[in-house]
N, C-alpha and C. Protein backbone atom coordinates (compact mmCIF):
# COMPACT_ATOMS: atom_id res chain seq x y z
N UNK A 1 -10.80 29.61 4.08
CA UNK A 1 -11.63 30.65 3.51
C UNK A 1 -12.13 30.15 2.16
N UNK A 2 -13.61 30.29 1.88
CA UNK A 2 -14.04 30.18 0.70
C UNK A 2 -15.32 31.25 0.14
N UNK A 3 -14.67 31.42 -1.06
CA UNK A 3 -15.41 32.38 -1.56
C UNK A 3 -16.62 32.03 -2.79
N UNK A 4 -17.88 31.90 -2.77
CA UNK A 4 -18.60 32.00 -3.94
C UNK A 4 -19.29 32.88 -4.80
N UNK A 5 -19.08 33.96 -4.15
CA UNK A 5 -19.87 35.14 -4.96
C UNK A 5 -19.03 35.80 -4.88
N UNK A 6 -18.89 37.17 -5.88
CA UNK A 6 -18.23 38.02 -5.78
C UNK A 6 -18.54 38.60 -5.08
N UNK A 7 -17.87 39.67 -4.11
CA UNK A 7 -17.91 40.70 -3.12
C UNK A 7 -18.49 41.91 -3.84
N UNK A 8 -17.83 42.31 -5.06
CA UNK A 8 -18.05 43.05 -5.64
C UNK A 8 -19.19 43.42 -6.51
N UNK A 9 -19.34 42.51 -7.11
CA UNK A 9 -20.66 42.08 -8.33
C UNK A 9 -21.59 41.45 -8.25
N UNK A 10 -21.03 40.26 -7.24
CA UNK A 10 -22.49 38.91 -6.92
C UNK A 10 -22.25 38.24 -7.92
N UNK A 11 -20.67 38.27 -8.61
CA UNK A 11 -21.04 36.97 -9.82
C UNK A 11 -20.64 35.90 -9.30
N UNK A 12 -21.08 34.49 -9.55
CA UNK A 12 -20.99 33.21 -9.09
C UNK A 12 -19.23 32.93 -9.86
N UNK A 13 -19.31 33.43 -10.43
CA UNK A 13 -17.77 32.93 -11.48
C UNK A 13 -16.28 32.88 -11.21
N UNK A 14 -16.37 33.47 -9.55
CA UNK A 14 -15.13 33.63 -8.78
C UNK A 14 -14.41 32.82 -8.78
N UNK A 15 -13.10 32.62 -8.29
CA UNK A 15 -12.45 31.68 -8.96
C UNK A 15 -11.11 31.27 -7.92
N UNK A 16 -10.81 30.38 -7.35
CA UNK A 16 -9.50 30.39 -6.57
C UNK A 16 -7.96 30.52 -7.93
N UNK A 17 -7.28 31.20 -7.45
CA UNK A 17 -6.60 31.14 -8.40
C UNK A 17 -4.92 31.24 -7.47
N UNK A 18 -3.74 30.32 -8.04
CA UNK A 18 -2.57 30.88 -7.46
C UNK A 18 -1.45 30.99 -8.30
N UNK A 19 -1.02 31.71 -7.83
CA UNK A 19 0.52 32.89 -8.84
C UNK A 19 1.04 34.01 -8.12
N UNK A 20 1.38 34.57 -9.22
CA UNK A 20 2.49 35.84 -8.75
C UNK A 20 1.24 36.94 -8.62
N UNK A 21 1.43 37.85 -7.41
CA UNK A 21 0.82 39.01 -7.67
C UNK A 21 1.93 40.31 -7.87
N UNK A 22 1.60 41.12 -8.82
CA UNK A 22 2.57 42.10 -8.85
C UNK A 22 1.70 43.23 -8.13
N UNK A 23 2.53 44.25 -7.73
CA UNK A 23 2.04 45.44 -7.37
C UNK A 23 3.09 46.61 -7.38
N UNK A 24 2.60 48.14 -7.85
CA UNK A 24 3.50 49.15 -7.85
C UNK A 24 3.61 49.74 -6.55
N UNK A 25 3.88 50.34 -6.28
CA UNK A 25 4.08 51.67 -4.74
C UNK A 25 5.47 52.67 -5.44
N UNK A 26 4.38 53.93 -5.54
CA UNK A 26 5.26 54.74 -5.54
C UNK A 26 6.53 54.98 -6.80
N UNK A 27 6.14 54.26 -8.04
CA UNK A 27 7.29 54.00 -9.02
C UNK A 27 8.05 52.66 -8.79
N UNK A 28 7.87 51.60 -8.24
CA UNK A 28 8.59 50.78 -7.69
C UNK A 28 7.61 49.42 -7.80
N UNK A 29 8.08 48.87 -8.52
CA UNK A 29 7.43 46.92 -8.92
C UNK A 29 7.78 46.26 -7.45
N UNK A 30 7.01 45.53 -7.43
CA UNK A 30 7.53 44.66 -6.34
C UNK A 30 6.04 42.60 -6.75
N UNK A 31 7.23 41.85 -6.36
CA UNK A 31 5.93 40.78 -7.03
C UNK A 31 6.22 39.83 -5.34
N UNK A 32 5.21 39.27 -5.78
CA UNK A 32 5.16 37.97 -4.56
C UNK A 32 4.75 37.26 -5.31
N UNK A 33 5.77 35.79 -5.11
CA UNK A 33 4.90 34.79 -6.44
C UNK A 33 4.50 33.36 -4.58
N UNK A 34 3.65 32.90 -5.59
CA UNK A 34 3.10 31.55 -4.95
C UNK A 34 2.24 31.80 -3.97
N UNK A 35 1.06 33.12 -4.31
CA UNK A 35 0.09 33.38 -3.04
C UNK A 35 -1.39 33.02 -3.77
N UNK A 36 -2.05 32.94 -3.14
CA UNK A 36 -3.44 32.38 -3.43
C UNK A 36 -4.26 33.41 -3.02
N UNK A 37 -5.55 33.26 -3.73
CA UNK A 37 -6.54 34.62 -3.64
C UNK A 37 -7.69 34.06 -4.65
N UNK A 38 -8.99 35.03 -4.69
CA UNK A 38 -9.98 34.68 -5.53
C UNK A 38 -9.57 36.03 -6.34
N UNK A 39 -9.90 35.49 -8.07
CA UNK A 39 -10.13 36.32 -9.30
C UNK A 39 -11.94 36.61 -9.72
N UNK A 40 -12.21 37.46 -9.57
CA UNK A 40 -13.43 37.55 -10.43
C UNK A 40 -13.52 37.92 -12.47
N UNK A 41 -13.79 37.18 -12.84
CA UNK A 41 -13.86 37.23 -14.13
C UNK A 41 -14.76 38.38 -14.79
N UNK A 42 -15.47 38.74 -14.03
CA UNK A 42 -16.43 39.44 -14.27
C UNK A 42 -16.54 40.90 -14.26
N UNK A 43 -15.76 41.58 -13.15
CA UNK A 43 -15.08 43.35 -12.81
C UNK A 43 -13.71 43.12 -12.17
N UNK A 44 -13.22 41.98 -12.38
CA UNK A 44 -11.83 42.02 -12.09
C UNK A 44 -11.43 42.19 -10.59
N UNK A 45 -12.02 42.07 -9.73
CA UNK A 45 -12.08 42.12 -8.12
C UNK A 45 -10.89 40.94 -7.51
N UNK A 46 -10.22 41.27 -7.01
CA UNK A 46 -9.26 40.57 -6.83
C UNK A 46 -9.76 40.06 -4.34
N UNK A 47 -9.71 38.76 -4.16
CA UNK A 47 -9.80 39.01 -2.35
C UNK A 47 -8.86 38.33 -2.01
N UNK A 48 -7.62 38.85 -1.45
CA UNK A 48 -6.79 37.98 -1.01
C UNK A 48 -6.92 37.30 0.38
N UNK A 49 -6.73 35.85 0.87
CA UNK A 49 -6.61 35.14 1.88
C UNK A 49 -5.35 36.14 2.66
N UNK A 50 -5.92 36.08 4.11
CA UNK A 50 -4.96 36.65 5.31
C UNK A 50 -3.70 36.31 5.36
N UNK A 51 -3.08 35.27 4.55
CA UNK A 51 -1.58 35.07 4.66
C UNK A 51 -1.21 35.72 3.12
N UNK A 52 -1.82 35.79 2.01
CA UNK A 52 -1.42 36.77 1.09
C UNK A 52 -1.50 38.42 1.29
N UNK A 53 -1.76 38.69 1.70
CA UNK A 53 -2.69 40.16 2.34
C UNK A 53 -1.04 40.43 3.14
N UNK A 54 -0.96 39.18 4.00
CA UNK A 54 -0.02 39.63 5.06
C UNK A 54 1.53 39.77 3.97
N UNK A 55 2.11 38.82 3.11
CA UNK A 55 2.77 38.81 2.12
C UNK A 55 3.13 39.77 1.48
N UNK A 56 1.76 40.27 0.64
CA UNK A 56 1.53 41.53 0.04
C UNK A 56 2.20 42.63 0.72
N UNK A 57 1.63 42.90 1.72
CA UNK A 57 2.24 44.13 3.01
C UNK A 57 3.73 43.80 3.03
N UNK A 58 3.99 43.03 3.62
CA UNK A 58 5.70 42.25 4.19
C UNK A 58 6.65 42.75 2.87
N UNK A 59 6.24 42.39 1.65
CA UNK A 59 7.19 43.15 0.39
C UNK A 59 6.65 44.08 0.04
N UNK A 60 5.95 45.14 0.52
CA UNK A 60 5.49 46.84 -0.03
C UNK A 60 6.95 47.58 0.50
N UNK A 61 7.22 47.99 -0.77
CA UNK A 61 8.06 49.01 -0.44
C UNK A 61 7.32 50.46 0.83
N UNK A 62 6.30 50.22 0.61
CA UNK A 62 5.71 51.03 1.58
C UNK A 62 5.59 51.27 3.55
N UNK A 63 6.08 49.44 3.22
CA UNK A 63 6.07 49.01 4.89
C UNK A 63 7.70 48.99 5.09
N UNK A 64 8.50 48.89 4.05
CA UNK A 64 9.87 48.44 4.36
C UNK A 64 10.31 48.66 5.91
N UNK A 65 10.87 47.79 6.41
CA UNK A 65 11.63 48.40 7.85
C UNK A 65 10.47 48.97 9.01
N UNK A 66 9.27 48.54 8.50
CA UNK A 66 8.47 48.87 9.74
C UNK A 66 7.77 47.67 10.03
N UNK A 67 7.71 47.01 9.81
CA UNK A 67 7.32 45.38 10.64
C UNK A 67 8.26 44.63 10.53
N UNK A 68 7.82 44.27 12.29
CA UNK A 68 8.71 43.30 12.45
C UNK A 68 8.49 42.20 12.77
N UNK A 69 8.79 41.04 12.88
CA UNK A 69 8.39 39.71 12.89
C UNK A 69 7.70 39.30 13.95
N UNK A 70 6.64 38.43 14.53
CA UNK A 70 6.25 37.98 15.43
C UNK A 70 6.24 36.77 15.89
């Protein structure tokens, strides 16, 4: 997957970037470090690649105990 424009804005300035993403649910931190995704510099638009996306989900306190492996 490659991204050159923003989805959001149309800015050229997008950016591959990899690290930790944090996210809340519900009162509750939860991070995934070492996933990859594009940053927009520009409105802050974050697109994650299908194996971060899937990551993301897999540690939501939101999904806990409802997926199961394939």
């Amino acid at each position: 997957m490659e991204i050159t424009h923003c989805p959001s804005c149309g800015s050229s300035h997008i950016e591959k970037v990899e690290g930790t993403v944090s996210r809340d649910f519900d009162g509750e931190t939860y991070s995934v470090p070492g996933v990859t995704y594009y940053a927009c510099p520009e409105c802050g638009e974050r697109v994650y690649e299908p194996e971060t996306a899937r990551a993301l989900q897999a540690a939501s306190p939101a999904f806990r105990g409802q997926l199961s492996a394939h």
